[in-house]
PDB file of N, CA and C in Angstrom:
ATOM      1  N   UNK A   1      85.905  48.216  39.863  1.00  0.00           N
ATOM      2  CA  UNK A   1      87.230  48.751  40.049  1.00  0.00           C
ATOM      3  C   UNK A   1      88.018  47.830  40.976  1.00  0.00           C
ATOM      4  N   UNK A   2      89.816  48.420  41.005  1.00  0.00           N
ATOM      5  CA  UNK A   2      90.093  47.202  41.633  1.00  0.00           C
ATOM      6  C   UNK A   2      90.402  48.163  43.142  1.00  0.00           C
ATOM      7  N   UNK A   3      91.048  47.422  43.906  1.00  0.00           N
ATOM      8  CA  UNK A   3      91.465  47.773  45.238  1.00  0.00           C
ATOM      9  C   UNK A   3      92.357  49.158  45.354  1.00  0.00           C
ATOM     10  N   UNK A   4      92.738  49.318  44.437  1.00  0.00           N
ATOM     11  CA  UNK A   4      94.150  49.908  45.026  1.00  0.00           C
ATOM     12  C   UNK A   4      93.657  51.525  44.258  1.00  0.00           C
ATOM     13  N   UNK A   5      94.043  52.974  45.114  1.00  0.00           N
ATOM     14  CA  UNK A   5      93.807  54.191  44.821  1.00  0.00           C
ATOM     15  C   UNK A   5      93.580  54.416  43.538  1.00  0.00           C
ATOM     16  N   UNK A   6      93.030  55.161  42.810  1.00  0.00           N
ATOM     17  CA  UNK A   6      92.602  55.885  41.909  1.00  0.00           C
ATOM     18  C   UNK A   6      92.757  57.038  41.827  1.00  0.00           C
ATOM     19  N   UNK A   7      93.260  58.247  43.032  1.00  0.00           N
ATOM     20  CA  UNK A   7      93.595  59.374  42.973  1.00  0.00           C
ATOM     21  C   UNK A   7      92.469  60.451  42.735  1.00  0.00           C
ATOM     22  N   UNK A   8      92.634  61.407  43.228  1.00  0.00           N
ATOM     23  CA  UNK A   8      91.192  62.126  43.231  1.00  0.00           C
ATOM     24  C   UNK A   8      91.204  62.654  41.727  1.00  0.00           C
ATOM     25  N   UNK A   9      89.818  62.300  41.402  1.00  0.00           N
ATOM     26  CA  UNK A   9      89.577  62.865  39.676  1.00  0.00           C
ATOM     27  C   UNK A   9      89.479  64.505  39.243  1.00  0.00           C
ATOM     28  N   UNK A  10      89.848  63.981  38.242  1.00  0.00           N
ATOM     29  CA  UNK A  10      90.454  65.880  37.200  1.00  0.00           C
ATOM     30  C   UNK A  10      89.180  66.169  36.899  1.00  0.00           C
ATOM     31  N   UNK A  11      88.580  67.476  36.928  1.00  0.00           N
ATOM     32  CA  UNK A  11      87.145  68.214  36.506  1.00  0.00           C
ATOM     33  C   UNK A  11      87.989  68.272  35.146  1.00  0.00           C
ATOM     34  N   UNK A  12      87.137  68.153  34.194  1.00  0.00           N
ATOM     35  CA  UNK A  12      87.250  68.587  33.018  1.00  0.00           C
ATOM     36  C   UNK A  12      86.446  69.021  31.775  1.00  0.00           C
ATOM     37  N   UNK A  13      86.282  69.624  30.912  1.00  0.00           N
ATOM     38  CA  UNK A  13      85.223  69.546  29.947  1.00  0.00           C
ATOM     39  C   UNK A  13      86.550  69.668  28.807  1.00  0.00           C
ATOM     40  N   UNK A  14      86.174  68.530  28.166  1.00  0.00           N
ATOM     41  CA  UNK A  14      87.457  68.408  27.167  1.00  0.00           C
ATOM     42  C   UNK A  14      86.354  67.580  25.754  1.00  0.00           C
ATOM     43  N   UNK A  15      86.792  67.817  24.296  1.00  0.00           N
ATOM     44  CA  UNK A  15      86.117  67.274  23.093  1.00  0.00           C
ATOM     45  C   UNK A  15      86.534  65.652  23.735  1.00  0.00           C
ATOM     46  N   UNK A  16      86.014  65.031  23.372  1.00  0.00           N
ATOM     47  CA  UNK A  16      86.141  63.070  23.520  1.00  0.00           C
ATOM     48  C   UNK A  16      85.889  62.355  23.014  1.00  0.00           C
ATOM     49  N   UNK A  17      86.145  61.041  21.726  1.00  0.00           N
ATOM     50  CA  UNK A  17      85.350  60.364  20.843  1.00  0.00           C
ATOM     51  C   UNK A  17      85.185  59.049  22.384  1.00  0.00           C
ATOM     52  N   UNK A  18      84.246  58.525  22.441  1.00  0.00           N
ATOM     53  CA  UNK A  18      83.632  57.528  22.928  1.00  0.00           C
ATOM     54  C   UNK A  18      83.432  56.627  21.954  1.00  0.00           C
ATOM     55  N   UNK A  19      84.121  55.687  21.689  1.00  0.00           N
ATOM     56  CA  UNK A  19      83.929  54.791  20.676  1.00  0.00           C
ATOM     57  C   UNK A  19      83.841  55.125  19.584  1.00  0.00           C
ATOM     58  N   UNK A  20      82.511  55.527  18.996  1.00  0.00           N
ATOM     59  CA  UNK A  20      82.122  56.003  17.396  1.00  0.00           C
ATOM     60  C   UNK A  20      81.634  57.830  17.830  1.00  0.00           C
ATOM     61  N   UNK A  21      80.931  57.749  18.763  1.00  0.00           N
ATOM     62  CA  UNK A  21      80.735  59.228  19.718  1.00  0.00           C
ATOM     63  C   UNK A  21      81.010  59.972  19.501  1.00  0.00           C
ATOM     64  N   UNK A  22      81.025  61.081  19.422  1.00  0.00           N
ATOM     65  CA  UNK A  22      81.472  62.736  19.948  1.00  0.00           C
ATOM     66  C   UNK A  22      81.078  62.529  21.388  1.00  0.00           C
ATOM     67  N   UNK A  23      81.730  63.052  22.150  1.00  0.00           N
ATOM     68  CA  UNK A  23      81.258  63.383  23.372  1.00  0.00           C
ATOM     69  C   UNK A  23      82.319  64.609  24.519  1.00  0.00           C
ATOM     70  N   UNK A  24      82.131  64.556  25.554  1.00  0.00           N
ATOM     71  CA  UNK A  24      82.550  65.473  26.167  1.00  0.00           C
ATOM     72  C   UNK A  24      83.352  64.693  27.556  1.00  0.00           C
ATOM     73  N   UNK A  25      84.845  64.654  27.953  1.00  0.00           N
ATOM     74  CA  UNK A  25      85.231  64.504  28.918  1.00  0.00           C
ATOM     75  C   UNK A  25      85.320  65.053  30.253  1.00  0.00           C
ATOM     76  N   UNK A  26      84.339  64.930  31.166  1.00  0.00           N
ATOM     77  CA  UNK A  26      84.444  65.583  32.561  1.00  0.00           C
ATOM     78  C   UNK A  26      84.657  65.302  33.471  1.00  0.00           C
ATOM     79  N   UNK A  27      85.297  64.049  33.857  1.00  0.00           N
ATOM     80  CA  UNK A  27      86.395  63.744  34.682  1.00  0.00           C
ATOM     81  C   UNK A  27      87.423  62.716  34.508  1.00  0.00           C
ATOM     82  N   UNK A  28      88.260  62.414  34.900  1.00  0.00           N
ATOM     83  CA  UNK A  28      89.296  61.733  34.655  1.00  0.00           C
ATOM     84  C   UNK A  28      90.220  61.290  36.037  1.00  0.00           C
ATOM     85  N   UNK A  29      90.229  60.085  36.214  1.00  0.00           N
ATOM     86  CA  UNK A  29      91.578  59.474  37.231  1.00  0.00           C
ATOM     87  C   UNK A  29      92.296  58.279  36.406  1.00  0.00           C
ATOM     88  N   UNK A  30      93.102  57.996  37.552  1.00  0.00           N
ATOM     89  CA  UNK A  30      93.859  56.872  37.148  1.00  0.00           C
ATOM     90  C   UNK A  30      93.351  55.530  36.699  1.00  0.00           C
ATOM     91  N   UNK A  31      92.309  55.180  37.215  1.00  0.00           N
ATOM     92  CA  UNK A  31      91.346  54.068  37.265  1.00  0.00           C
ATOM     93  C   UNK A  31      90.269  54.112  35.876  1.00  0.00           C
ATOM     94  N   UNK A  32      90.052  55.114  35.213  1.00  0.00           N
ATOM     95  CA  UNK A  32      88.806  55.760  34.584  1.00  0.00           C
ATOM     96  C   UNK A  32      88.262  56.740  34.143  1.00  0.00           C
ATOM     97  N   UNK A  33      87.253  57.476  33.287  1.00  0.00           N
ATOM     98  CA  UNK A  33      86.933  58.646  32.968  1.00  0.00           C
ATOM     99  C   UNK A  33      85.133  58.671  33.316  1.00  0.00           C
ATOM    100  N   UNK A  34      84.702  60.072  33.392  1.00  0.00           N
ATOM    101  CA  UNK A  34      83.511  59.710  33.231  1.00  0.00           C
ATOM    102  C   UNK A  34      83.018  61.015  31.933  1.00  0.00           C
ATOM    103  N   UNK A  35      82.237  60.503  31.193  1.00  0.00           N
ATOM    104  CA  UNK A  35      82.027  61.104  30.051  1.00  0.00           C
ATOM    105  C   UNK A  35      80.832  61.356  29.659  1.00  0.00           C
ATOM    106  N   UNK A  36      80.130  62.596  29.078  1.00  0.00           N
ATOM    107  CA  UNK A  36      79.184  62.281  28.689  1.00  0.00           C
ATOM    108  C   UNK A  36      78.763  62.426  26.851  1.00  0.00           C
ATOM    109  N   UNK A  37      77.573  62.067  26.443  1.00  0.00           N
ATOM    110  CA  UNK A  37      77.817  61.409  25.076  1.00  0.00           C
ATOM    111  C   UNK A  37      76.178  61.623  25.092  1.00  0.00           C
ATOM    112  N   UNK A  38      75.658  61.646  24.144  1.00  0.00           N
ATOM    113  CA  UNK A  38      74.561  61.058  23.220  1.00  0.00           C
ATOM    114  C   UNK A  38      74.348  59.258  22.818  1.00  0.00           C
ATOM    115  N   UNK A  39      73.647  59.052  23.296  1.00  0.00           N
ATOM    116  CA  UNK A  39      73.207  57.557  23.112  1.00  0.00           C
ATOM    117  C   UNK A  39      73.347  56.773  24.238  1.00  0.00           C
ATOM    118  N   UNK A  40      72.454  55.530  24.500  1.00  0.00           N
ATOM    119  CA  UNK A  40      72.912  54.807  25.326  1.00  0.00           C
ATOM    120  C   UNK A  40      74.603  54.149  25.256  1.00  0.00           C
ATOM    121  N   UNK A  41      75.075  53.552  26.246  1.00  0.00           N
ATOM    122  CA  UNK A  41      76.400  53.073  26.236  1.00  0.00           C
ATOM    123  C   UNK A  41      75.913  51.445  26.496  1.00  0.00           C
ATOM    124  N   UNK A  42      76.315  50.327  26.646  1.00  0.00           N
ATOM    125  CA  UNK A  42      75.739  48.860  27.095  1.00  0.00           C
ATOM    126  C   UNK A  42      77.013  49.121  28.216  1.00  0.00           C
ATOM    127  N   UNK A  43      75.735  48.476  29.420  1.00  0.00           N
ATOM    128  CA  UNK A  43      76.793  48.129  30.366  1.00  0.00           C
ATOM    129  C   UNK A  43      77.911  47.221  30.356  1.00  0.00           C
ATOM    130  N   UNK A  44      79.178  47.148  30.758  1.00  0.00           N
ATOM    131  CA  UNK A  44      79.919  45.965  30.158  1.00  0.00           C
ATOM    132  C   UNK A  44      80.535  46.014  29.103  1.00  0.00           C
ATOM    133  N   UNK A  45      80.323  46.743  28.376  1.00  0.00           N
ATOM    134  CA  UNK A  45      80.502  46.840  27.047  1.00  0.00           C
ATOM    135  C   UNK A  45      82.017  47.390  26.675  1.00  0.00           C
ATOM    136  N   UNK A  46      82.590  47.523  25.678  1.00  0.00           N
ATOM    137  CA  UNK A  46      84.368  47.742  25.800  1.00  0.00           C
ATOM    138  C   UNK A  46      84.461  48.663  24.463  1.00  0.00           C
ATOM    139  N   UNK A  47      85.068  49.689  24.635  1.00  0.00           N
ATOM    140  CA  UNK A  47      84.669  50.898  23.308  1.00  0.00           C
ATOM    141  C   UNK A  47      85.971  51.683  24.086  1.00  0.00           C
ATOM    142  N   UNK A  48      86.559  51.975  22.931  1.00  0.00           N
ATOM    143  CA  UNK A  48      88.274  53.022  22.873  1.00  0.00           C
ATOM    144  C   UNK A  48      87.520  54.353  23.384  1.00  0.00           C
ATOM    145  N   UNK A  49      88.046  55.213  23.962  1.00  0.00           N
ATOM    146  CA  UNK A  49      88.108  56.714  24.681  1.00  0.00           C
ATOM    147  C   UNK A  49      89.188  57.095  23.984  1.00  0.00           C
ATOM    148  N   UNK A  50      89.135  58.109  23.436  1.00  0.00           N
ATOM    149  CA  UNK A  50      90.270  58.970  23.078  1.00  0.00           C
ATOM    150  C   UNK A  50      89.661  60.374  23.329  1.00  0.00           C
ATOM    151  N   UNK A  51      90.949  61.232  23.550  1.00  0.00           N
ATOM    152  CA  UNK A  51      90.838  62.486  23.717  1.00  0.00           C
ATOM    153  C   UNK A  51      92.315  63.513  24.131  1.00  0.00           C
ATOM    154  N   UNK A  52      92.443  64.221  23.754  1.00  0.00           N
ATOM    155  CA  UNK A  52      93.892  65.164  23.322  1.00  0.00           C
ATOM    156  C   UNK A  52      93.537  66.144  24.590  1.00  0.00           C
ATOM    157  N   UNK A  53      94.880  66.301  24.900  1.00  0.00           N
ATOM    158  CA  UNK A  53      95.389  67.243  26.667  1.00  0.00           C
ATOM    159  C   UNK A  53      96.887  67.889  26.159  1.00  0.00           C
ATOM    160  N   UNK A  54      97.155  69.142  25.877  1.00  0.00           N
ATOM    161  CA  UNK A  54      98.482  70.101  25.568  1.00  0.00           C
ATOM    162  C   UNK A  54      99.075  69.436  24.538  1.00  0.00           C
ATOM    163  N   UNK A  55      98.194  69.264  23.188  1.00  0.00           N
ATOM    164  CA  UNK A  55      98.798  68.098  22.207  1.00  0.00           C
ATOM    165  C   UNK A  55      99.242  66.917  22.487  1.00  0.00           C
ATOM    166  N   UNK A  56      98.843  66.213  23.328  1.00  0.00           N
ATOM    167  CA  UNK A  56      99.325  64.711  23.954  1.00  0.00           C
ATOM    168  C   UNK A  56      97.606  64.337  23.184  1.00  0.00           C
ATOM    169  N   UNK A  57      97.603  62.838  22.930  1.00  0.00           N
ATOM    170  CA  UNK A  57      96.210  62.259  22.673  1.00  0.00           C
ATOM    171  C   UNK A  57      96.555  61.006  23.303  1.00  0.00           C
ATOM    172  N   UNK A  58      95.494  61.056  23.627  1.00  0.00           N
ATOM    173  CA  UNK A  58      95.093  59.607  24.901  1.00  0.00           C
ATOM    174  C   UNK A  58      94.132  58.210  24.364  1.00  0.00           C
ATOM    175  N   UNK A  59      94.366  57.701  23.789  1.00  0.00           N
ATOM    176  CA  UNK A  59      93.314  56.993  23.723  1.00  0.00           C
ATOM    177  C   UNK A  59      93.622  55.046  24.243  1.00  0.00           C
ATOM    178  N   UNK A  60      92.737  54.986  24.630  1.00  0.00           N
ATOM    179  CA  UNK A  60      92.546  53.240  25.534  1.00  0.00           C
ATOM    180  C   UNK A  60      91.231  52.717  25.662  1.00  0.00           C
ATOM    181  N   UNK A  61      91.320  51.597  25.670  1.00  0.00           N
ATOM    182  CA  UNK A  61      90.235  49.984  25.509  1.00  0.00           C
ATOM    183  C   UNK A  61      89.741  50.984  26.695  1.00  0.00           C
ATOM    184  N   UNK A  62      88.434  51.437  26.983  1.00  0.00           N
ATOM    185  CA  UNK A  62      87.747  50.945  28.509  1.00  0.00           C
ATOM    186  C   UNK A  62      86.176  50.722  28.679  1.00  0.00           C
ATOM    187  N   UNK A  63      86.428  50.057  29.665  1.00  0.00           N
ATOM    188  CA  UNK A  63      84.656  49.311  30.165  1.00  0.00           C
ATOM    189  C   UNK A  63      83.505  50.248  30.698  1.00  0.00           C
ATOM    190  N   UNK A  64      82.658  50.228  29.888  1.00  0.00           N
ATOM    191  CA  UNK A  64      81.461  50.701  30.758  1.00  0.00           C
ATOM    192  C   UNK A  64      80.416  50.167  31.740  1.00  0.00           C
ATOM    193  N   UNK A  65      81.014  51.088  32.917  1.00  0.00           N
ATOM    194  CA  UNK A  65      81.076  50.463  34.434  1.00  0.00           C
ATOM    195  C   UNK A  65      79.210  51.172  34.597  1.00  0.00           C
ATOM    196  N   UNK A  66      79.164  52.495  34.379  1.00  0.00           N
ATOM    197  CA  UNK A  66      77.523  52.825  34.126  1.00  0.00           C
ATOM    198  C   UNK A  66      77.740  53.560  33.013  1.00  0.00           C
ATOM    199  N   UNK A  67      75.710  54.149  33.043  1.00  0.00           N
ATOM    200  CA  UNK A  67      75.313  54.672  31.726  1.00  0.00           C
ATOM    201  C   UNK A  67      74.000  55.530  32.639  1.00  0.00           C
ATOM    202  N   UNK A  68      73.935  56.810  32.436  1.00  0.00           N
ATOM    203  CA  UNK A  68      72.688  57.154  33.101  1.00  0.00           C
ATOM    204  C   UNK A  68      71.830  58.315  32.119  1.00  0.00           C
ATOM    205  N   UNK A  69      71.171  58.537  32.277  1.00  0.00           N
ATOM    206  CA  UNK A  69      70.405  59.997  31.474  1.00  0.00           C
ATOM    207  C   UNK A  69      70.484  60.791  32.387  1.00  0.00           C
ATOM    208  N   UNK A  70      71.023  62.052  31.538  1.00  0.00           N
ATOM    209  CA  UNK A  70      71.695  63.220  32.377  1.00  0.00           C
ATOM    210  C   UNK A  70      70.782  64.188  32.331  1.00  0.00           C
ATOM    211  N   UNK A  71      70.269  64.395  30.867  1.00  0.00           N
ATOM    212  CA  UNK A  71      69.059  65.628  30.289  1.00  0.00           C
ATOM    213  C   UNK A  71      68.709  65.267  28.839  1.00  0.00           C
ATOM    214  N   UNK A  72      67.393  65.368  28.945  1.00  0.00           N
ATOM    215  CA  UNK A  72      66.478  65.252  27.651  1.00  0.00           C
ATOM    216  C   UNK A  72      66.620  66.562  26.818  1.00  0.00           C
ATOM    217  N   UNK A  73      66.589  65.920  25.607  1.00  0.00           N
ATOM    218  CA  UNK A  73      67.104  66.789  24.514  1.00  0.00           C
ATOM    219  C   UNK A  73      68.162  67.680  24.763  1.00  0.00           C
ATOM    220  N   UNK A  74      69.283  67.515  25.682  1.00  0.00           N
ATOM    221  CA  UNK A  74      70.313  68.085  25.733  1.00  0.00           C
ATOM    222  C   UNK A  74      71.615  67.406  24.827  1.00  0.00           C
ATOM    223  N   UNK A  75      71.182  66.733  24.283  1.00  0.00           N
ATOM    224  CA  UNK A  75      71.982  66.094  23.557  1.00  0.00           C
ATOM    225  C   UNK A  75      72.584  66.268  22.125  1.00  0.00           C
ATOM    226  N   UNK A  76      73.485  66.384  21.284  1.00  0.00           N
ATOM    227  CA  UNK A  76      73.680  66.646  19.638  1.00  0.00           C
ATOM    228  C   UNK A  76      72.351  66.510  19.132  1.00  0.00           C
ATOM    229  N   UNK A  77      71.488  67.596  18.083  1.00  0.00           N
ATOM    230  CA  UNK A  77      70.236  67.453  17.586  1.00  0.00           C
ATOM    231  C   UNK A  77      69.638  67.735  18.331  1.00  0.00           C
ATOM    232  N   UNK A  78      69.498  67.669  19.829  1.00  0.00           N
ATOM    233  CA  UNK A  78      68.156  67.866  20.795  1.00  0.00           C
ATOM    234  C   UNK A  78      67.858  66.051  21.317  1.00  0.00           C
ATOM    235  N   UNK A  79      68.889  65.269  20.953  1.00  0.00           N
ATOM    236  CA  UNK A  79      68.646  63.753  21.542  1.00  0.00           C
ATOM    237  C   UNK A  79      68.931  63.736  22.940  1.00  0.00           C
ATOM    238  N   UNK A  80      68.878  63.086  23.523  1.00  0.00           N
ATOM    239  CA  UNK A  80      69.153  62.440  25.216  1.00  0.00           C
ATOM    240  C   UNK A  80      70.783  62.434  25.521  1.00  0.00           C
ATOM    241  N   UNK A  81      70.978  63.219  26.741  1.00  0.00           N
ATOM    242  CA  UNK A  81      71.967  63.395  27.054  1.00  0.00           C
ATOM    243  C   UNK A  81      72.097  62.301  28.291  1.00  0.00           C
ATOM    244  N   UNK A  82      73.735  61.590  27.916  1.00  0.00           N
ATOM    245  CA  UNK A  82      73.744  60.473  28.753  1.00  0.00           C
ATOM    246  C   UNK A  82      75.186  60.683  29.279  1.00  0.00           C
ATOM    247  N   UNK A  83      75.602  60.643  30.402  1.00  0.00           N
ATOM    248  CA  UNK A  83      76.689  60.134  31.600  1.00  0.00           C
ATOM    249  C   UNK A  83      77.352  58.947  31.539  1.00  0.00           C
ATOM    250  N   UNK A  84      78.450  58.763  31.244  1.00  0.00           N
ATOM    251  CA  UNK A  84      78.793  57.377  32.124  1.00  0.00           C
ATOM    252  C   UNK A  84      80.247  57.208  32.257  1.00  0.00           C
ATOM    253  N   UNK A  85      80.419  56.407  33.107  1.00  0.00           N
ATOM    254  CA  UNK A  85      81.471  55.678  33.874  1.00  0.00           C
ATOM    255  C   UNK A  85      82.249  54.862  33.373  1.00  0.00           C
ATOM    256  N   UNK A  86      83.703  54.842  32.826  1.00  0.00           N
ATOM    257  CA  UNK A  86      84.356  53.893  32.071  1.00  0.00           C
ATOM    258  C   UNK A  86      85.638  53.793  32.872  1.00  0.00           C
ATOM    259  N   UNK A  87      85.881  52.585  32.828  1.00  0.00           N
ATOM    260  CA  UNK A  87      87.053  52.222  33.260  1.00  0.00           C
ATOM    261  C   UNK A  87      88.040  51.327  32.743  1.00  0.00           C
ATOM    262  N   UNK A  88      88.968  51.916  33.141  1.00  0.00           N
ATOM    263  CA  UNK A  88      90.161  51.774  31.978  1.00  0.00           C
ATOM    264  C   UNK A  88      90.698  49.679  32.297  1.00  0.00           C
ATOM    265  N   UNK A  89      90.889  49.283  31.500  1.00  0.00           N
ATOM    266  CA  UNK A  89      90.849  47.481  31.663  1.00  0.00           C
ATOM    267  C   UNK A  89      92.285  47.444  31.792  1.00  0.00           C
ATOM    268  N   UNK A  90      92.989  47.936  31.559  1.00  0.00           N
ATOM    269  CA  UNK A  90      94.903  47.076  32.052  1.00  0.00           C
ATOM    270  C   UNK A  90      95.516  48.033  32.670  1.00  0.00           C
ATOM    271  N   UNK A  91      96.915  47.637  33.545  1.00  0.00           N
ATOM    272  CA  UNK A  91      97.199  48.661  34.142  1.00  0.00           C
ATOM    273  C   UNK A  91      98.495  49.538  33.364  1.00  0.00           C
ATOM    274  N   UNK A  92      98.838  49.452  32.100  1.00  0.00           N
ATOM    275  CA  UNK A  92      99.383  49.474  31.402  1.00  0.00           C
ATOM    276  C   UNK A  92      98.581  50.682  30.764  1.00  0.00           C
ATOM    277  N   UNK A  93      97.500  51.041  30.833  1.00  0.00           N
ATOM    278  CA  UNK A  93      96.612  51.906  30.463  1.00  0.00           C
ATOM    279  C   UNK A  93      96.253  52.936  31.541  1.00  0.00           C
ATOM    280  N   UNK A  94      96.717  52.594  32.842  1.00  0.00           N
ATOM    281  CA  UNK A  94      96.554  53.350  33.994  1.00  0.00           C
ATOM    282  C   UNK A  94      97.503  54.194  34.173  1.00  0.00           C
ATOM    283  N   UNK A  95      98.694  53.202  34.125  1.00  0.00           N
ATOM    284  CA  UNK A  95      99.884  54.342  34.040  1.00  0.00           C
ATOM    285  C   UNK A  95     100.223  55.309  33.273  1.00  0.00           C
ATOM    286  N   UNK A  96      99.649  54.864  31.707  1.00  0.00           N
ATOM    287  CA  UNK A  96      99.419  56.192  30.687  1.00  0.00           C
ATOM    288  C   UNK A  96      98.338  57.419  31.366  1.00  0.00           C
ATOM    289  N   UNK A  97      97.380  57.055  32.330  1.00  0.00           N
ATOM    290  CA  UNK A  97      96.496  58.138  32.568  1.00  0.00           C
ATOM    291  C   UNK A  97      97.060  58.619  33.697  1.00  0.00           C
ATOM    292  N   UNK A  98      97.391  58.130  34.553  1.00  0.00           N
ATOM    293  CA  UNK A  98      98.222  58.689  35.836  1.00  0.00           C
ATOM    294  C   UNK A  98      99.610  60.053  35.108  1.00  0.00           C
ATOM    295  N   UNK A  99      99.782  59.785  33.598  1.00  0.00           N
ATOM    296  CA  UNK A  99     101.062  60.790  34.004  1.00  0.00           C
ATOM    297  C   UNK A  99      99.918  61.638  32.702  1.00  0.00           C
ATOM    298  N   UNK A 100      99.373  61.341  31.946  1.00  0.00           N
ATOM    299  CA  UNK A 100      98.500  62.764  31.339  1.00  0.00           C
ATOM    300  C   UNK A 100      97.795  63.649  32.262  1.00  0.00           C
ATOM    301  N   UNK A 101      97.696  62.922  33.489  1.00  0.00           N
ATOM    302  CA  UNK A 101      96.704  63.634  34.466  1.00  0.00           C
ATOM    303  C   UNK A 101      97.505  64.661  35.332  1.00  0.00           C
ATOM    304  N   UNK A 102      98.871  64.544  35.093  1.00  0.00           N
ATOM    305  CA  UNK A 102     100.398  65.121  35.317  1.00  0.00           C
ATOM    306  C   UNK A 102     100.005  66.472  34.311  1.00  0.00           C
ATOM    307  N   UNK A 103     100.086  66.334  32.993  1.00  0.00           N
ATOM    308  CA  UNK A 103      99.903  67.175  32.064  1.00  0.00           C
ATOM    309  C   UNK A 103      98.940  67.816  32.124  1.00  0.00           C
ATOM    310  N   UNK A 104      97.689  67.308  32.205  1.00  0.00           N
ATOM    311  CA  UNK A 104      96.572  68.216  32.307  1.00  0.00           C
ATOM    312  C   UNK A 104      96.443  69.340  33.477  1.00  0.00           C
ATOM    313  N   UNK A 105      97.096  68.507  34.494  1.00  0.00           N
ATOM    314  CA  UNK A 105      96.803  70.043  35.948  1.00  0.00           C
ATOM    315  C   UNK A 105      97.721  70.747  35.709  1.00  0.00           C
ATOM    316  N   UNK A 106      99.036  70.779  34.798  1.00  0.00           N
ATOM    317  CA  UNK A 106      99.871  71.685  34.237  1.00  0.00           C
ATOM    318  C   UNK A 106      99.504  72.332  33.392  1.00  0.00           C
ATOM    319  N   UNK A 107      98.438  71.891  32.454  1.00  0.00           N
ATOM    320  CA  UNK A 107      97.844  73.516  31.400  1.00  0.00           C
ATOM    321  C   UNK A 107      96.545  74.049  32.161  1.00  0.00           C
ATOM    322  N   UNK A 108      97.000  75.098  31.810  1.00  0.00           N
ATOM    323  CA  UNK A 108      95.772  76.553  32.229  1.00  0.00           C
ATOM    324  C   UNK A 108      94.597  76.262  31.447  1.00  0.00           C
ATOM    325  N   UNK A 109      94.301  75.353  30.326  1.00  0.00           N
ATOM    326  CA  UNK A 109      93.077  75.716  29.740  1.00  0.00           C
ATOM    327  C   UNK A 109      92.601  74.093  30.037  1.00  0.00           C
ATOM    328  N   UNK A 110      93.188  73.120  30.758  1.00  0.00           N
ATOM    329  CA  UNK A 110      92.426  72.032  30.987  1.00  0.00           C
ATOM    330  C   UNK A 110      91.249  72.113  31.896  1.00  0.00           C
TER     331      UNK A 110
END
């Protein structure tokens, strides 16, 4: 990450494609999301996030900063449930998350 605030992150459990993924969004700042998913993620690695907040859809390039195992067979099917850390690569992509993150603490069901 770089130097400058990130803002304290949004709790969330929101639907999320992770690249090719299904997965689940549970937090969110300006800087990044952290998500969890089925399958390993490669560290480093660069895969689109998308995911919809009061009919707005979000989606952006970001890096996977980690990857951890969260719970066995908690996963789609009973596979490995995995965590991780993505962060968003331009700031052009930050400022789109800085004002959905506007939207989201404004709906009741985020």
């Amino acid at each position: 990450m770089t130097d400058f605030n990130c803002g304290e992150p949004l709790r969330l459990d929101l639907p999320a494609r992770v690249g090719r993924k299904d997965g689940t969004l549970v937090e969110f700042d300006r800087c990044g999301a952290r998500v969890r998913h089925s399958g390993a993620l490669k560290l480093g690695g660069e895969l689109q996030l998308s995911f919809k907040v009061a009919g707005e859809v979000f989606a952006a390039i970001s890096q996977v900063l980690a990857c951890r195992v969260v719970g066995l067979g908690l996963g789609e099917g009973g596979s490995t449930l995995f965590e991780s850390k993505l962060n968003f690569v331009d700031e052009r992509t930050r400022d789109i998350a800085a004002r959905m993150l506007g939207v989201a603490q404004e709906t009741p069901t985020a």
